[in-house]
C-alpha atoms as a PDB file:
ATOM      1  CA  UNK A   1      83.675  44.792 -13.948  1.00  0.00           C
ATOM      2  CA  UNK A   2      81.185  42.873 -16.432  1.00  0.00           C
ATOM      3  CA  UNK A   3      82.344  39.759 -14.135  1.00  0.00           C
ATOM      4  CA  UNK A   4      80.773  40.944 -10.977  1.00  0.00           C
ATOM      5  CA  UNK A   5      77.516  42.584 -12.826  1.00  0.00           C
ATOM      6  CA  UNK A   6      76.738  39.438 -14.170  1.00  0.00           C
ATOM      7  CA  UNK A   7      77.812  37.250 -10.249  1.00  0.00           C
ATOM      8  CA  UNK A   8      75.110  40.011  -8.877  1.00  0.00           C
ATOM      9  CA  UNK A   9      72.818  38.956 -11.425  1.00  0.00           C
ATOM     10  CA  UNK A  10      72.780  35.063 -10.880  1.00  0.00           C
ATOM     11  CA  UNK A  11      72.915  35.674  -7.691  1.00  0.00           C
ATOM     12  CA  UNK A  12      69.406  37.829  -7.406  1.00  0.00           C
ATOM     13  CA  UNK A  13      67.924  34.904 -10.129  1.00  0.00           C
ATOM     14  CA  UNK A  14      68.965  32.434  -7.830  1.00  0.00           C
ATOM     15  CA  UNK A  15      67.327  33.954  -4.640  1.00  0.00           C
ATOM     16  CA  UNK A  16      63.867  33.621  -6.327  1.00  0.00           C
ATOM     17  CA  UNK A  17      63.436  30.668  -8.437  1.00  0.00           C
ATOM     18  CA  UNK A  18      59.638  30.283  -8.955  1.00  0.00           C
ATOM     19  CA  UNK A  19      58.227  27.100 -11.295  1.00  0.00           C
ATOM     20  CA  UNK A  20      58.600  27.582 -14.698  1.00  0.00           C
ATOM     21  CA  UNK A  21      58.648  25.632 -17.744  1.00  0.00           C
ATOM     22  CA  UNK A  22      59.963  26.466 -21.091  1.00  0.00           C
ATOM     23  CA  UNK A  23      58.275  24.305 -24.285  1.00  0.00           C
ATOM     24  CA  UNK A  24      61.286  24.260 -26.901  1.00  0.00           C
ATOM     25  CA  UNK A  25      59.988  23.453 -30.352  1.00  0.00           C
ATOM     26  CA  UNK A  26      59.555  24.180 -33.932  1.00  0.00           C
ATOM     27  CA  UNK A  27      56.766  26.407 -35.940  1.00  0.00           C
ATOM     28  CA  UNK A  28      55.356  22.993 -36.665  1.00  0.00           C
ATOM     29  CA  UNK A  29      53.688  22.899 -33.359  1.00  0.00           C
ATOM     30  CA  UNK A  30      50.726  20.383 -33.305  1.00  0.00           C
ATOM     31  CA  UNK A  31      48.207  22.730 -31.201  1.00  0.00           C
ATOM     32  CA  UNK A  32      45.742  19.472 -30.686  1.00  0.00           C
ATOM     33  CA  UNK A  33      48.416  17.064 -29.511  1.00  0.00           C
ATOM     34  CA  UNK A  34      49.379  20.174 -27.352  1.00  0.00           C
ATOM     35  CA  UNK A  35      45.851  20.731 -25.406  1.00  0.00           C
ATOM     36  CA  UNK A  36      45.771  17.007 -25.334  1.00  0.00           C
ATOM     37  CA  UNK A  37      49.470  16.693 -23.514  1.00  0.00           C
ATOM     38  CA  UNK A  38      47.790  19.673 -20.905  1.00  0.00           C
ATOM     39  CA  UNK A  39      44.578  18.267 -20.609  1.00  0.00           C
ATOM     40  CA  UNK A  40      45.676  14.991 -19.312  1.00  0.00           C
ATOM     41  CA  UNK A  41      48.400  16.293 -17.191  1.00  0.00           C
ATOM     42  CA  UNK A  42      45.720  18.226 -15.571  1.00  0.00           C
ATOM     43  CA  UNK A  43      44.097  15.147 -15.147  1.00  0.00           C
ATOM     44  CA  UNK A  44      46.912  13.808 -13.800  1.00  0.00           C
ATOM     45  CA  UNK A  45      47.530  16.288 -11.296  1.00  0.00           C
ATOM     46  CA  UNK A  46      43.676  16.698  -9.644  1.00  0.00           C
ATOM     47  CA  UNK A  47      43.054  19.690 -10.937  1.00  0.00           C
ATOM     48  CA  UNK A  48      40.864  18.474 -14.099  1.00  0.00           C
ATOM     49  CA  UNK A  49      37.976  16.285 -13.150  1.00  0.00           C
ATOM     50  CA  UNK A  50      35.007  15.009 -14.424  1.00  0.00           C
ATOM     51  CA  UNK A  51      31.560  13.176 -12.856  1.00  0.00           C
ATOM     52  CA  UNK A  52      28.032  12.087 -14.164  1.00  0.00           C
ATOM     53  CA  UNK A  53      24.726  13.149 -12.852  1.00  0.00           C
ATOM     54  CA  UNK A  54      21.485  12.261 -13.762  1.00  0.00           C
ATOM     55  CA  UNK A  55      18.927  15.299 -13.291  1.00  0.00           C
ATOM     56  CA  UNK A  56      15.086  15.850 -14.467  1.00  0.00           C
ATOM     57  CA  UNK A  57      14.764  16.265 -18.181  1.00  0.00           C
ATOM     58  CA  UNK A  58      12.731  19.577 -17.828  1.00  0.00           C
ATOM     59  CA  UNK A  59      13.482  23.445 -18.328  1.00  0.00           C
ATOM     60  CA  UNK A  60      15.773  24.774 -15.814  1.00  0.00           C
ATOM     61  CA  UNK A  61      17.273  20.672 -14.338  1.00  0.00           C
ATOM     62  CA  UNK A  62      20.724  21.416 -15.897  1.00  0.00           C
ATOM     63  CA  UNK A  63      20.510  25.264 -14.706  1.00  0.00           C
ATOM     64  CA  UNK A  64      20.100  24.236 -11.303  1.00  0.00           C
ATOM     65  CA  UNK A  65      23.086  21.879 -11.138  1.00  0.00           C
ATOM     66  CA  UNK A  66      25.224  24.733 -12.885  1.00  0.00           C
ATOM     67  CA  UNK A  67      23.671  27.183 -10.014  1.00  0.00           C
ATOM     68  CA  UNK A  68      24.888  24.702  -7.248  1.00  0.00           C
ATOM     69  CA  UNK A  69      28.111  24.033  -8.208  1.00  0.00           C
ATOM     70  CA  UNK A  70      28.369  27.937  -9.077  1.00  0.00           C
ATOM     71  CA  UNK A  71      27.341  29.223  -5.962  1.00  0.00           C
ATOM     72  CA  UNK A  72      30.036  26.588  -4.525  1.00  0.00           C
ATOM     73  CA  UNK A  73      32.729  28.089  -6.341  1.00  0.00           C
ATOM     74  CA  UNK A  74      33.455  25.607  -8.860  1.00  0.00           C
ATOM     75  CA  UNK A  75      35.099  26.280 -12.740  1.00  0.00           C
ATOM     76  CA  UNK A  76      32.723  23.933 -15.253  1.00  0.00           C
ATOM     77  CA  UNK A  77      35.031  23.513 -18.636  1.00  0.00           C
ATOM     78  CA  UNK A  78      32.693  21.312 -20.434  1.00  0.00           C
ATOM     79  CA  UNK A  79      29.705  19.778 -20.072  1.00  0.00           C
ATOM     80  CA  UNK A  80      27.786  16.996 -22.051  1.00  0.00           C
ATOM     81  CA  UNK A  81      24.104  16.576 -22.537  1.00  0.00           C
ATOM     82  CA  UNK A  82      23.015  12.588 -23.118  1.00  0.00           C
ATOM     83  CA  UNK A  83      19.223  11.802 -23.611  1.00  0.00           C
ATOM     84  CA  UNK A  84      19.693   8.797 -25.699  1.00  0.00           C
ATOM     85  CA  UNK A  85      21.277   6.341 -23.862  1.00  0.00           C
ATOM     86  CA  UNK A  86      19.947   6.848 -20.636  1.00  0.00           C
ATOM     87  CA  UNK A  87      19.074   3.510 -18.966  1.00  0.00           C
ATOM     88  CA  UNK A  88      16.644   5.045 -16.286  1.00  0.00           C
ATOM     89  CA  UNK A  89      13.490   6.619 -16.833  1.00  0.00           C
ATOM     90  CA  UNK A  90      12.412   8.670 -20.083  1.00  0.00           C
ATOM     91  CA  UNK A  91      12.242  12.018 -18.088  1.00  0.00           C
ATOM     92  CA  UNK A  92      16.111  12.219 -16.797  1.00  0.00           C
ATOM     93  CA  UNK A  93      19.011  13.207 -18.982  1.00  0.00           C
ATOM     94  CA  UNK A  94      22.692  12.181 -17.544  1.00  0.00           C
ATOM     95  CA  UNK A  95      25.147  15.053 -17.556  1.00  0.00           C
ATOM     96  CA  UNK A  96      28.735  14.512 -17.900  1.00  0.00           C
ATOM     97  CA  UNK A  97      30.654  17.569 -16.483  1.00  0.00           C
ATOM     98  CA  UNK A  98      34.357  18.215 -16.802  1.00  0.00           C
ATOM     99  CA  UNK A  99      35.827  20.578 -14.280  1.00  0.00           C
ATOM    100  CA  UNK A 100      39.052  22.657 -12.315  1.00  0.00           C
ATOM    101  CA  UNK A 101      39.048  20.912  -9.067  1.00  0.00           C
ATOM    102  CA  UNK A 102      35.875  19.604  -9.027  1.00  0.00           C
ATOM    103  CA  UNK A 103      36.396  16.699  -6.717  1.00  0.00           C
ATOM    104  CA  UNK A 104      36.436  18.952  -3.613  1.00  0.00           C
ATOM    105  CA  UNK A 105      32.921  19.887  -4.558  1.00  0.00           C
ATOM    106  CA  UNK A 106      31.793  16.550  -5.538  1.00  0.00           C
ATOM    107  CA  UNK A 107      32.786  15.521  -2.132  1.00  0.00           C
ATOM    108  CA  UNK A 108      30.708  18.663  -0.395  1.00  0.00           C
ATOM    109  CA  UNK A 109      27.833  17.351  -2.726  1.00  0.00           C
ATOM    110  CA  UNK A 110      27.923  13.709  -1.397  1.00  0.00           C
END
């Protein structure tokens, strides 16, 4: 009798076998290595990307771009402010912005 309970039961876990991945470690997990390994396979995958725009260096430039890409539907995970090292005029500021499938809107932008 326990025989066929557990056939019935690999056979109903083996009708639906969605993606999944099990991490198998220790307590001495390394959390930063961890984001790191996700990050880049992210990355890898497309679904992490990340592009540099140069917008006016006065209130509301960066609120703007956020507003665009918002109102496109894009997911902003970081984003980087440089003044310093810009090579074009003193009243820009170059954004760096890391996103979830931002290519698509890059490409909508273009």
């Amino acid at each position: 009798m326990c025989q066929m309970r557990l056939w019935i039961a690999m056979s109903c876990v083996t009708a639906f076998v969605p993606r999944v991945v099990i991490i198998l470690c220790g307590g001495n997990i390394d959390t930063t290595v961890l984001g790191r390994c996700l990050e880049r396979g992210l990355a890898a995958d497309g679904r992490l990307c990340r592009f540099v725009v140069r917008v006016k260096d006065t209130p509301g430039g960066c609120a703007e771009l956020t507003r665009i890409l918002a109102d496109m539907g894009a997911c902003i995970k970081d984003i980087f402010h440089e003044r310093a090292w810009v090579y074009s005029d003193i009243f820009s500021v170059e954004v760096s912005l890391i996103g979830c499938k931002l290519q698509t809107y890059i490409e909508k932008l273009l």
